[in-house]
Protein backbone atom coordinates (compact mmCIF):
# COMPACT_ATOMS: atom_id res chain seq x y z
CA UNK A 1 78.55 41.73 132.44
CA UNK A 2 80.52 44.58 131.20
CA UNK A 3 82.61 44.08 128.17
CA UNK A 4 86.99 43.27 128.80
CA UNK A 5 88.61 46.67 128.11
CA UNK A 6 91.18 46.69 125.33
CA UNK A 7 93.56 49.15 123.93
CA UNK A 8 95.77 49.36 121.36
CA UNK A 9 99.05 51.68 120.87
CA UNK A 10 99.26 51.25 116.57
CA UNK A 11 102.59 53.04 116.00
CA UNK A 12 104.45 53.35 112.23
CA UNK A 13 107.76 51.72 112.22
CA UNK A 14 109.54 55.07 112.00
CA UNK A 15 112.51 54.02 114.44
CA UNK A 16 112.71 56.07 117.66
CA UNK A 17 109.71 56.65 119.95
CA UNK A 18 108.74 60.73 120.06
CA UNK A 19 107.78 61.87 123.43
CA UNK A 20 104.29 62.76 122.67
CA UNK A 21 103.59 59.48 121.08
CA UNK A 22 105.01 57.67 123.99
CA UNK A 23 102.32 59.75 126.01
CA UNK A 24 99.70 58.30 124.03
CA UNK A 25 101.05 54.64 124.40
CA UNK A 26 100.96 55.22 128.21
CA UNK A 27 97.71 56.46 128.36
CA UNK A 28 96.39 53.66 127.09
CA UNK A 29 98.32 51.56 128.59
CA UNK A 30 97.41 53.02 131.91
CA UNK A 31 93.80 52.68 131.21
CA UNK A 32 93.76 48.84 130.28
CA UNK A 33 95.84 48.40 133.33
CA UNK A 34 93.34 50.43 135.44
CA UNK A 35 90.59 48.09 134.54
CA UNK A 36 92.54 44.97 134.29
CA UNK A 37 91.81 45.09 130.86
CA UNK A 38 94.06 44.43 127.64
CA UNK A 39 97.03 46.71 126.29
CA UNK A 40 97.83 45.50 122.50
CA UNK A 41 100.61 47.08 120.56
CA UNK A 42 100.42 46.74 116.54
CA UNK A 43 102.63 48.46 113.71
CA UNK A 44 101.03 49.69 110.99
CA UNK A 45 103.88 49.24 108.63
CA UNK A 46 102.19 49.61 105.25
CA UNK A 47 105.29 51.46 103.92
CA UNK A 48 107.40 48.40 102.56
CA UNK A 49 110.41 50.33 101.98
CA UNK A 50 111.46 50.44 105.10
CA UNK A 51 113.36 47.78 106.79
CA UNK A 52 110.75 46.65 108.91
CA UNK A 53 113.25 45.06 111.75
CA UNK A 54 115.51 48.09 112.22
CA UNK A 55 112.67 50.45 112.26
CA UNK A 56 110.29 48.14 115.03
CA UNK A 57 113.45 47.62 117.20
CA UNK A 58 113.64 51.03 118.71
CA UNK A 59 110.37 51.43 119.99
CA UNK A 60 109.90 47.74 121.61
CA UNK A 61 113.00 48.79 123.36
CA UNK A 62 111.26 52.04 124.01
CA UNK A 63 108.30 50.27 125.82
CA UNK A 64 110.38 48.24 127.56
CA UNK A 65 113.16 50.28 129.30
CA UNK A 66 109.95 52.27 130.78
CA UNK A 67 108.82 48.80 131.95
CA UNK A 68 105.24 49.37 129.41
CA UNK A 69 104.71 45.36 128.99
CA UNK A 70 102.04 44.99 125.99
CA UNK A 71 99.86 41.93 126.10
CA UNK A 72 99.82 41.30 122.14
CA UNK A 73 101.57 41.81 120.06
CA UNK A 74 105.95 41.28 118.19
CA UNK A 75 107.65 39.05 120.58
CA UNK A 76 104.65 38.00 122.95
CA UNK A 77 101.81 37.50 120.01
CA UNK A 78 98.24 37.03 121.13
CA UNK A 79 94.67 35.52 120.38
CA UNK A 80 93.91 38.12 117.20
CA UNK A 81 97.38 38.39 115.66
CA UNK A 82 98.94 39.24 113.22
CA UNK A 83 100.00 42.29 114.87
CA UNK A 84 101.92 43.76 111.59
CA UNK A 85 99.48 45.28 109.38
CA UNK A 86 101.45 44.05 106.20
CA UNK A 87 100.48 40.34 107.10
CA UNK A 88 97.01 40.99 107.08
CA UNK A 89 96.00 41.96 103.87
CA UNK A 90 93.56 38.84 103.44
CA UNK A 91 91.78 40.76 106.06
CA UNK A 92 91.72 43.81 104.38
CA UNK A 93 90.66 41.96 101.44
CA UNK A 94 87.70 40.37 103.09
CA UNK A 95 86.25 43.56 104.26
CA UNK A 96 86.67 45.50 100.89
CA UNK A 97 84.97 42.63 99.47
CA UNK A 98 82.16 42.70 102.19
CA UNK A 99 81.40 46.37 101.59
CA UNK A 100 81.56 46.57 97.89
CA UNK A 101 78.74 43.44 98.25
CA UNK A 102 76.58 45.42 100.57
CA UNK A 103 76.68 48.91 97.71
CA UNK A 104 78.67 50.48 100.13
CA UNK A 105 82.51 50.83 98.77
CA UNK A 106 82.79 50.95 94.67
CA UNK A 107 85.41 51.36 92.47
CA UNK A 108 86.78 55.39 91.05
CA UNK A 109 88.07 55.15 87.41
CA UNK A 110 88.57 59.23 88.02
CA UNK A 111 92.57 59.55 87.38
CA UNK A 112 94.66 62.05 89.76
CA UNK A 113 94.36 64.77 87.22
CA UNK A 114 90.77 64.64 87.52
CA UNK A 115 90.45 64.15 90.80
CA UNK A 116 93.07 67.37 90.86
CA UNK A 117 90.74 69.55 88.35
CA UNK A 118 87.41 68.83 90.47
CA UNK A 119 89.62 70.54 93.58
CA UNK A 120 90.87 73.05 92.03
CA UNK A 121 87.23 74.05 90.72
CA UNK A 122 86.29 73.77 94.34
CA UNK A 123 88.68 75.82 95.93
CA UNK A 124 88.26 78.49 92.91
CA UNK A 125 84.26 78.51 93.48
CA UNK A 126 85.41 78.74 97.24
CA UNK A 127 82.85 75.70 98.32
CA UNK A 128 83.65 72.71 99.99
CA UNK A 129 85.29 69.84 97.81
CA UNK A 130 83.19 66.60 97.30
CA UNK A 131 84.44 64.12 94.77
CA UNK A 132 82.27 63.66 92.04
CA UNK A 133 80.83 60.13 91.31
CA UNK A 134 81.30 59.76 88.23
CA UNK A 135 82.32 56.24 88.28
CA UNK A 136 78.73 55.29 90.03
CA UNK A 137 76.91 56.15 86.63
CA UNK A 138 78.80 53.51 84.81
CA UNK A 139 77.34 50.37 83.39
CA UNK A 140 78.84 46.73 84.58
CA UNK A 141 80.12 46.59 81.16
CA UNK A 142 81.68 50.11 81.02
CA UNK A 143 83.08 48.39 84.22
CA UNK A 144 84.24 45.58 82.76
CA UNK A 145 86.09 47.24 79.84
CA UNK A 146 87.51 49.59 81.73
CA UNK A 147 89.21 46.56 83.89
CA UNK A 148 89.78 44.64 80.67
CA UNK A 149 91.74 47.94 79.36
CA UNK A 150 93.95 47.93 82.94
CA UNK A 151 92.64 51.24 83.59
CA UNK A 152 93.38 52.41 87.09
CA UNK A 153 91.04 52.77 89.90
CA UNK A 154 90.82 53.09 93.47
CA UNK A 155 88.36 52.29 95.77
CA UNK A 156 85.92 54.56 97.83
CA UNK A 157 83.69 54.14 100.67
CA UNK A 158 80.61 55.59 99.85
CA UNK A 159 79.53 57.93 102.66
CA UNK A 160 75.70 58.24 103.07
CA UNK A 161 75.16 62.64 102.28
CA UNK A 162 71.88 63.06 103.72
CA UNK A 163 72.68 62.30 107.51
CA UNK A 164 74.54 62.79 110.33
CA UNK A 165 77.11 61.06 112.44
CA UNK A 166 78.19 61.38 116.04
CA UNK A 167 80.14 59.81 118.71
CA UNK A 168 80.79 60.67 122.40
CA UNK A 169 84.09 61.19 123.40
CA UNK A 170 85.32 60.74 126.44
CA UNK A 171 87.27 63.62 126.63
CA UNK A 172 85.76 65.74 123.98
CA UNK A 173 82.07 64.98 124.60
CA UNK A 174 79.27 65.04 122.03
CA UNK A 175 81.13 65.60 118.63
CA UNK A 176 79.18 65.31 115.00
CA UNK A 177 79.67 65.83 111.39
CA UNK A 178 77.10 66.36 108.55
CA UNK A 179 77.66 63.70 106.17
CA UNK A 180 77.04 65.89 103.11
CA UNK A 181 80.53 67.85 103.77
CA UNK A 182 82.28 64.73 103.62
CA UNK A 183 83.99 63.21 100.30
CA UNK A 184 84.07 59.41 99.84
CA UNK A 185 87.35 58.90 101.57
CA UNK A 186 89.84 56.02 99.37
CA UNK A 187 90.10 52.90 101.27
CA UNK A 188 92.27 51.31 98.83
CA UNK A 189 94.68 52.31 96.43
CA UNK A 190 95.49 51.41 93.00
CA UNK A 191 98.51 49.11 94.22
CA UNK A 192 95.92 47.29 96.11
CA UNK A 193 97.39 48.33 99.82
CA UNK A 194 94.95 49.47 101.92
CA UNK A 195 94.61 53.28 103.89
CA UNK A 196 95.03 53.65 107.29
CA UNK A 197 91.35 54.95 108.17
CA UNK A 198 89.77 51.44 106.90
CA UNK A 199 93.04 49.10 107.89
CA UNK A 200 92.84 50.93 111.25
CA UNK A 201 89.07 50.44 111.28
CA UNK A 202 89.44 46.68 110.32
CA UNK A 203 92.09 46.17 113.09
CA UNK A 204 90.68 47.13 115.49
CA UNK A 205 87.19 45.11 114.63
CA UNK A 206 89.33 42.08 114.59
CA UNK A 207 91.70 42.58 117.77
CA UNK A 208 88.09 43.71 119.47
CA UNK A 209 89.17 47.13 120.53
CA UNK A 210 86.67 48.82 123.43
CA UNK A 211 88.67 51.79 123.48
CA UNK A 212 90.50 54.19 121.10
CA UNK A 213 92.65 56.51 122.91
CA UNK A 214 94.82 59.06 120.37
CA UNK A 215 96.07 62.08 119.81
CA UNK A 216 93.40 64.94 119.00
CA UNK A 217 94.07 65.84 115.42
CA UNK A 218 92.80 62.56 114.83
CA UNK A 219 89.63 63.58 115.32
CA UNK A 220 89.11 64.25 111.94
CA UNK A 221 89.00 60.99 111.18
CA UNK A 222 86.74 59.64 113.28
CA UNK A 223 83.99 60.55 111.26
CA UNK A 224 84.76 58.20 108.09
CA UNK A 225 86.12 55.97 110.77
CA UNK A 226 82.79 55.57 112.78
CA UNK A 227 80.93 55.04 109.36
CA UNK A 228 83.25 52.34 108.42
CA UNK A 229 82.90 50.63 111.92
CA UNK A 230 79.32 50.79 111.18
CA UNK A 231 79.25 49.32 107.58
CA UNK A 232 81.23 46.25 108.27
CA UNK A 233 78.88 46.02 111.52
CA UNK A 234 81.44 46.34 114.17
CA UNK A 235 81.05 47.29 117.28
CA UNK A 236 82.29 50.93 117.67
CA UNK A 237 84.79 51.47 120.20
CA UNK A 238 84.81 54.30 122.96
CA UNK A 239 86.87 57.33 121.58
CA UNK A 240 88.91 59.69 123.63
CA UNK A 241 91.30 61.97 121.81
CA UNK A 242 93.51 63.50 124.10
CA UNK A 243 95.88 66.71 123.90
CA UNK A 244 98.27 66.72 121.96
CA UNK A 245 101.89 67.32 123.73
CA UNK A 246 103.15 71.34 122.88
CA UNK A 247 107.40 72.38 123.04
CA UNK A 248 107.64 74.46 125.74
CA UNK A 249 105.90 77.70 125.92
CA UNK A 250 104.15 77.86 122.80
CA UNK A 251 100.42 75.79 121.78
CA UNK A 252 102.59 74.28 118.87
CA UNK A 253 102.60 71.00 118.88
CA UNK A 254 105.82 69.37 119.65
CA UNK A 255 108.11 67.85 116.38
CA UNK A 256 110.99 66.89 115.69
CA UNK A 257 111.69 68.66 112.94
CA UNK A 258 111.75 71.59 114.53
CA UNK A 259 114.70 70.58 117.10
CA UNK A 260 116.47 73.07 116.04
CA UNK A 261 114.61 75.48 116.65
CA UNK A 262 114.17 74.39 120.43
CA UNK A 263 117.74 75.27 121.22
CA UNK A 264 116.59 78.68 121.48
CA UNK A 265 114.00 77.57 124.05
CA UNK A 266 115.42 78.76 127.82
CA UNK A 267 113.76 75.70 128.85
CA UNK A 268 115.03 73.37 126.75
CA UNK A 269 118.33 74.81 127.00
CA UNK A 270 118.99 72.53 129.98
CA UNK A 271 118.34 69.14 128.67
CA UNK A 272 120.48 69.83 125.16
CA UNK A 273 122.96 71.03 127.49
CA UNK A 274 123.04 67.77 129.07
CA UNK A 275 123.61 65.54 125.70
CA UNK A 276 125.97 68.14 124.86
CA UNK A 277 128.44 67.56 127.82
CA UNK A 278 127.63 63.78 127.35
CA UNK A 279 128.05 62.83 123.83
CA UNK A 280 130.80 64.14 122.76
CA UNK A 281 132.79 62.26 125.53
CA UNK A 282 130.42 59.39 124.74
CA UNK A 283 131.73 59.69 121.24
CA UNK A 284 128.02 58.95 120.35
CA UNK A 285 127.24 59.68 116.50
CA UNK A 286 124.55 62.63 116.09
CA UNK A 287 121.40 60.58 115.26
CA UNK A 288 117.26 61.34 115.20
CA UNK A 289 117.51 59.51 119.01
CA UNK A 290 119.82 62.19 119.95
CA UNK A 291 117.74 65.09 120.85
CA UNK A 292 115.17 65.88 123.69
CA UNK A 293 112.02 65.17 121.23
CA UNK A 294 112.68 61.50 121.59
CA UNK A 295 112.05 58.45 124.79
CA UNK A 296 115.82 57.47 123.80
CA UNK A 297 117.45 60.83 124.10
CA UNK A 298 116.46 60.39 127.96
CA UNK A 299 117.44 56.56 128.30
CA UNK A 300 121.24 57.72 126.85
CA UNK A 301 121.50 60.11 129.30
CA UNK A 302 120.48 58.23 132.18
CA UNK A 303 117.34 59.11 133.36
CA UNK A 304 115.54 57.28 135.38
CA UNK A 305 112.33 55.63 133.63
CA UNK A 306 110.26 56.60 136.71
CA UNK A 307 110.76 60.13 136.32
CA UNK A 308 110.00 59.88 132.52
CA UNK A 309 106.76 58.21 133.25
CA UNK A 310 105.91 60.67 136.00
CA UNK A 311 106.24 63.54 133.81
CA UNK A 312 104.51 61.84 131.02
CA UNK A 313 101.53 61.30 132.69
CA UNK A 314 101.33 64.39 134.09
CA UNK A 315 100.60 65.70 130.49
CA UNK A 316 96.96 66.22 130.05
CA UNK A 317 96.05 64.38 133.18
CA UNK A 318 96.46 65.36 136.81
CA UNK A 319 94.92 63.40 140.12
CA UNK A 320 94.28 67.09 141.83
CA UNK A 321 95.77 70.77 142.24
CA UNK A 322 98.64 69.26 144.50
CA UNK A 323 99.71 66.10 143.84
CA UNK A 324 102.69 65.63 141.14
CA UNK A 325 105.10 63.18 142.40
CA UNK A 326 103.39 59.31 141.69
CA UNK A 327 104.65 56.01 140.95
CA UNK A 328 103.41 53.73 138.18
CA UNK A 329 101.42 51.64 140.73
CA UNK A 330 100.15 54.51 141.71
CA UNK A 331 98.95 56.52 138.30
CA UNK A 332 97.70 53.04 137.34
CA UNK A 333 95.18 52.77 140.30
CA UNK A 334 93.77 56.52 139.63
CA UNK A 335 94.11 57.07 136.26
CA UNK A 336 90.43 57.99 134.97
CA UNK A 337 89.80 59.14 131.13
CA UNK A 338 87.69 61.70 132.88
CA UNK A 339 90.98 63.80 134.59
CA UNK A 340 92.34 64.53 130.77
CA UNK A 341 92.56 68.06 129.93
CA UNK A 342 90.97 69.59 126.31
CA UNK A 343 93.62 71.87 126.25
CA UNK A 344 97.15 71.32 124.48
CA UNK A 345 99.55 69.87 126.91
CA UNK A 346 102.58 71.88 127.05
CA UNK A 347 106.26 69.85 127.86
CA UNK A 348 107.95 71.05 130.76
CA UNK A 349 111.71 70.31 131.29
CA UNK A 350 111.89 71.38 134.28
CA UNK A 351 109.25 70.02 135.88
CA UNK A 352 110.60 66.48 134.30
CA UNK A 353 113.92 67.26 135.84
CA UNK A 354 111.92 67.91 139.31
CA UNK A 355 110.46 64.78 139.10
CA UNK A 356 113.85 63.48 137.99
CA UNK A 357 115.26 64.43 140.99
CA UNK A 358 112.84 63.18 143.32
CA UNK A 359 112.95 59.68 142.23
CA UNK A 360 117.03 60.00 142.01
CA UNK A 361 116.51 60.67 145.61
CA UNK A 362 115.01 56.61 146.07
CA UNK A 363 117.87 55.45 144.35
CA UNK A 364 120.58 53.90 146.47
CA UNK A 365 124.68 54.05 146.68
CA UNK A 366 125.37 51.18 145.24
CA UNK A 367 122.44 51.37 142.45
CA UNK A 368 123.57 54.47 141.49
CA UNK A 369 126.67 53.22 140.85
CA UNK A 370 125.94 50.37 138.36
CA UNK A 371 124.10 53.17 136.48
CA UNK A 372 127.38 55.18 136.38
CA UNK A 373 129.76 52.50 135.30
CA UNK A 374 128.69 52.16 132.26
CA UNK A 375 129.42 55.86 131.42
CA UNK A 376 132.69 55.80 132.80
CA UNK A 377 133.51 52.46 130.67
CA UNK A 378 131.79 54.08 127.47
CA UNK A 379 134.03 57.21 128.04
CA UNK A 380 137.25 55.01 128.68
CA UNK A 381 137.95 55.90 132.47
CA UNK A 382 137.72 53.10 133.69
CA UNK A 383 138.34 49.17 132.48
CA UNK A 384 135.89 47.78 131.02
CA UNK A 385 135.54 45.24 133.54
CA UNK A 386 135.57 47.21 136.60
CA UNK A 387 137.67 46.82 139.28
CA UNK A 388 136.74 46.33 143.20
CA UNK A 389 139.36 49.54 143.61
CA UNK A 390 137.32 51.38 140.97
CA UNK A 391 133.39 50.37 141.93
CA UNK A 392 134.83 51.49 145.37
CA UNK A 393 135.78 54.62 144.06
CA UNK A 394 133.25 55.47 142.31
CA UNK A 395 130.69 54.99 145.00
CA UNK A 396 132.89 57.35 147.48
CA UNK A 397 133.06 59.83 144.31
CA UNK A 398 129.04 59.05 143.81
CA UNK A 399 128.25 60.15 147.74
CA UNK A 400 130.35 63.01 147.52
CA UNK A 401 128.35 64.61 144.95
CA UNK A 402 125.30 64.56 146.52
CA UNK A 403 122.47 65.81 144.33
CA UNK A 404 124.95 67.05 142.02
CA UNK A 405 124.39 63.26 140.19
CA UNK A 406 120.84 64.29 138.86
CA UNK A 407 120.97 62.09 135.94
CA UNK A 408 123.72 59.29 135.57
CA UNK A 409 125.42 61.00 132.83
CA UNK A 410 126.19 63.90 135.11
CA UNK A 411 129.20 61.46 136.21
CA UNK A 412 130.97 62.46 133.22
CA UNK A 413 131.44 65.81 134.14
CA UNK A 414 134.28 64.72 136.74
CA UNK A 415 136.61 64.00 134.24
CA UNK A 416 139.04 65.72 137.12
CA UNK A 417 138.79 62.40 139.36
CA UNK A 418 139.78 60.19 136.44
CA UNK A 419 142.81 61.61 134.52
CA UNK A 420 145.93 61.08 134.69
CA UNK A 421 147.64 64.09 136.73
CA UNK A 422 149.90 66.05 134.36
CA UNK A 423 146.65 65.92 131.95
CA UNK A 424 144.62 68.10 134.39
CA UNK A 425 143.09 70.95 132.63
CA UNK A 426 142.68 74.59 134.07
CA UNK A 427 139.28 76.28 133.41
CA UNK A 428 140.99 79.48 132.10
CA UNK A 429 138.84 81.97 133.18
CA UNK A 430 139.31 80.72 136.77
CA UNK A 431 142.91 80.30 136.96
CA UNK A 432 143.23 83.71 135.45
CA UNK A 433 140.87 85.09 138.54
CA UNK A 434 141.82 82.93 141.41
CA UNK A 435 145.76 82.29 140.64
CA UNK A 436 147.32 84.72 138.02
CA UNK A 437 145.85 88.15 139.58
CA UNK A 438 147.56 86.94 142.96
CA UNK A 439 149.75 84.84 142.43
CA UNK A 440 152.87 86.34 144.66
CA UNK A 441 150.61 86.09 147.57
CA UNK A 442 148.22 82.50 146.63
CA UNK A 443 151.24 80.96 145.29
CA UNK A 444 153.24 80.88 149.03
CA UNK A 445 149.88 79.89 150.37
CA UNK A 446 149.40 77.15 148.30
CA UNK A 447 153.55 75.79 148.89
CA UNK A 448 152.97 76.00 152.79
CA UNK A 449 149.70 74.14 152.45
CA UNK A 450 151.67 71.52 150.15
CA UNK A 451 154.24 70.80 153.09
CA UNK A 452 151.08 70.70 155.32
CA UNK A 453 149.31 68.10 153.40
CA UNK A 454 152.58 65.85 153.38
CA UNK A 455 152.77 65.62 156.78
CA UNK A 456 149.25 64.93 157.54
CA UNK A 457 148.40 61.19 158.49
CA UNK A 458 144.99 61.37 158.91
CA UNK A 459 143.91 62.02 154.94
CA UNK A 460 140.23 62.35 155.66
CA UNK A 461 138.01 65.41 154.76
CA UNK A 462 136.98 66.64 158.68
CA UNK A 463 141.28 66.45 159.22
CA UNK A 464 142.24 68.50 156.04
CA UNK A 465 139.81 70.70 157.16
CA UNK A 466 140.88 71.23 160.53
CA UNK A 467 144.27 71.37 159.08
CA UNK A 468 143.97 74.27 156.44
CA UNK A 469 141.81 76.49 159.03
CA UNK A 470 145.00 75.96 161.86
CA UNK A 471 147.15 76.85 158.93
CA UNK A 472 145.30 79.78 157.16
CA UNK A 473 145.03 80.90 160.84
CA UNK A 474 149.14 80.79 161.50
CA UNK A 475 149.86 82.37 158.70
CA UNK A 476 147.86 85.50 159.46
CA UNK A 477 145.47 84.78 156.28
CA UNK A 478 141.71 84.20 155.40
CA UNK A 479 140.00 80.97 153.95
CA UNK A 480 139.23 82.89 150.61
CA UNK A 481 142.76 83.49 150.06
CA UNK A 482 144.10 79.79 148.90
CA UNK A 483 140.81 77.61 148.75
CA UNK A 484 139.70 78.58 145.26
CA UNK A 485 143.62 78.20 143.89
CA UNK A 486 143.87 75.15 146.12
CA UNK A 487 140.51 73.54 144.40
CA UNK A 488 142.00 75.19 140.83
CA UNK A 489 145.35 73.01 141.70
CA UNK A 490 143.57 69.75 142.77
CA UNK A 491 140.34 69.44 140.11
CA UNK A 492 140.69 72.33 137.77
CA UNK A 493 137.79 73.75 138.02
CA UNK A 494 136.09 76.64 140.40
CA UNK A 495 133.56 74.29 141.58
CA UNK A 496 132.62 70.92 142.87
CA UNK A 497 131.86 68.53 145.88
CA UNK A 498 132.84 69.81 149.25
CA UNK A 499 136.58 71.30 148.69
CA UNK A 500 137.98 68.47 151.41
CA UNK A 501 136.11 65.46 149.93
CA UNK A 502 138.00 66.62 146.44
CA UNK A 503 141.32 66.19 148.33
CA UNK A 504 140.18 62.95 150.43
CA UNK A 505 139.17 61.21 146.84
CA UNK A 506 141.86 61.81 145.21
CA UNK A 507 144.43 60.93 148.15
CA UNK A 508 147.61 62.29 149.40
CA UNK A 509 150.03 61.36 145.91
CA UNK A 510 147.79 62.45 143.51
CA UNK A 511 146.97 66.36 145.63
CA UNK A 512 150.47 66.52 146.14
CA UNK A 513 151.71 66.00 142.48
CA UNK A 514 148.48 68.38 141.20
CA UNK A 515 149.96 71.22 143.69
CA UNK A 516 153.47 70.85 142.68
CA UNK A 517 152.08 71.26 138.76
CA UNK A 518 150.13 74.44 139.63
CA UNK A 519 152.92 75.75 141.72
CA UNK A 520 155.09 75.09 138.29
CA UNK A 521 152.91 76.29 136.20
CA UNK A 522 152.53 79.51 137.99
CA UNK A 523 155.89 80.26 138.76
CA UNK A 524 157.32 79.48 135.07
């Protein structure tokens, strides 16, 4: 009987969730759910001066907008808890105490500068630095008085130089490492806290992890790691380190701190574009969760958590050569370790706002308008209890846009259908084009049109349609020479929903007022 797979996602409580770490989470996520095995999510929070609530909060919220359920772990708890690595040092302490009984872990009385000197030699003799064991020559009682004289020490694992160890890797294959390039790594420091490759090591024994799924530049560590495993006579858990997620275009790995230089990227042009129309209406504060890098940057803006999941698995893992667009359900009953790429996974935007837009396209009227409500409420457009007059609105404004409404945000940029008349505002460049250059001749146009509009009973798009073609047609002119002013007078701006659903929204009162202001405006 095969052994109950179990992952575990072990982030540091550094607040927001970064897009290739989310990837990570989700791949492991995907592959206990595949097996109907065990997701566990633990935070290594050995850093105690952060505040440990404030930090966590972000990324359980992370997990669960994108629906990611963990099994163990805050909130939920489990079997093999605690789940925090700073309640568990009696753990830590056990093991320490199990390897320094079995020779195998001693204590270094070597102070930083020494330990500094014996690299520096290294790197001047150009040969590999091992640390010198110094502190394994010394007597119990050179021990003892060294303790007695509150000398400080740390303590090593003491790797075994004359052999070889190796793992298989699920996406890497056959990797090994001779033991005699490898210094005795610290397992814990002088404050008595331990370091991540034996907590991690430790954890994982005790929450009986099957499978290690990370990020490939921690590969390096999976040497000391597997040794460790080994010494405290755990079973060693399947490895697969997988791709690590690239910014656009480039085989550097994706970071945050170099958002600014992504606003050069043509690609990632678009999405800072879209937190850039957003925001600033949002009157949102500029924050680490406010750029494309992070889960949250996507939640603000309203995408849907489908089309982040789509596009997340779709980094370093593909089904085939064809297929791209897959639900959850559907990743979950595929996903294989054996479909992830060696090669750096490089973040697309806009194949995420592809897949964006396909799953926008499963999304309902009336859905899409509780998603949009809360911008308009946010950006003060609407009360903040919404009317039936304004959900109705909304949802006629909502269909009228079409696929214009790729993300929810995009509502806000019909400010035009909200505000008050006399505080339209012209897009400049248009009004010069379409209005100033002819105005004698658009102007007339646009007052005949006016009188037409008053009269008209029927205020529905196919009869203002009808309507300005019989006019344009009396008056001896073409289509081109009023529409553009007339969607300038009514929204503007130079472009939109259908020019006739503009007018139909925004009803006979407020068309006629905007066309009397332009007219005005023109003429003054």
């Amino acid at each position: 009987m095969s052994t109950p797979v179990r992952t575990r996602f072990a982030p540091s409580p550094t607040g927001y969730m970064h897009i290739g770490g989310m990837r990570t989470a989700l791949f492991n996520w995907l592959w206990a759910r595949h097996n109907g095995g065990t997701f566990v999510l633990r935070i290594d929070d050995t850093d105690q001066q952060r505040n440990l609530d404030e930090a966590v909060a972000p990324i359980l919220h992370a997990f669960r907008w994108l629906g990611l359920h963990w099994d163990e772990g805050p909130d939920v708890g489990g079997d093999y808890g605690p789940y925090f690595q700073s309640q568990r040092g009696d753990r830590y302490q056990a093991a320490l105490e199990k390897l320094m009984a079995a020779g195998k872990a001693y204590k270094d009385f070597d102070s930083p500068e020494v330990v500094k000197a014996d690299r520096e030699a290294a790197e001047k003799e150009k040969r590999n630095y091992l640390n010198i064991r110094r502190s394994l020559d010394l007597s119990p009682q050179e021990i003892a008085d060294l303790e007695e004289a509150n000398t400080s020490y740390v303590i090593r694992f003491l790797v075994d130089r004359t052999r070889k160890v190796a793992i298989q890797d699920s996406v890497r294959g056959d990797v090994e490492w001779d033991c005699a390039l490898i210094s005795d790594p610290v397992i814990m420091r002088s404050n008595g806290s331990p370091l991540y490759n034996f907590a991690s090591v430790v954890d994982d024994i005790d929450m009986q992890i099957t499978h290690v799924i990370r990020a490939e530049e921690h590969l390096a560590n999976t040497s000391v790691q597997a040794l460790i495993f080994e010494a405290l006579s755990g079973s060693t858990p399947q490895f697969a380190h997988i791709p690590f997620v690239a910014a656009p275009g480039t085989t550097k790995k994706l970071s945050k701190r170099d958002v600014g230089k992504y606003r050069n990227n043509p690609q990632f042009r678009k999405l800072f574009a879209l937190g850039d129309t957003a925001f600033p209406i949002l009157g949102n504060e500029v924050s680490e969760s406010l750029n494309p890098v992070m889960v949250s940057y996507y939640e603000q803006l309203g995408f849907l958590p489908e089309a982040i999941l789509n596009s997340l698995a779709r980094l370093g893992w593909s089904l085939d050569d064809v297929t791209e667009n897959m639900s959850l359900d559907f990743i979950v009953e595929h996903f294989t370790l054996d479909r992830v790429v060696k090669a750096s996974a490089g973040f697309d935007p806009d194949r995420l706002l592809a897949f964006q837009e396909h799953w926008m396209e499963s999304v309902d009227t009336a859905a899409r308008v509780e998603q949009c409500l809360p911008y308009l409420i946010k950006a003060g457009w609407i009360s903040s209890s919404p009317t039936d007059d304004e959900r109705a609105f909304t949802g006629r404004l909502i269909t009228a846009l079409g696929e214009r409404l790729k993300v929810f945000s995009d509502i806000l940029n019909y400010d035009e259908y909200f505000v008050a008349d006399d505080q339209l505002v012209y897009d400049e460049k248009a009004y010069a084009k379409r209005v100033e250059k002819s105005v004698e001749t658009t102007i007339p146009l646009l007052q005949g049109y006016r009188d037409v509009l008053a009269a008209e009973e029927d205020f529905t798009a196919s009869a203002l349609e009808a309507a300005l073609n019989q006019y344009v047609e009396s008056r001896g002119a073409g289509l081109g020479d009023i529409i553009h002013a007339l969607r300038l007078a009514t929204t503007g701006k130079p472009a939109g929903p259908g020019m006739f659903d503009c007018l139909e929204l925004l009803g006979k009162e407020r068309c006629l007022a905007r066309i009397d202001r332009m007219i005005a405006h023109a003429t003054s």
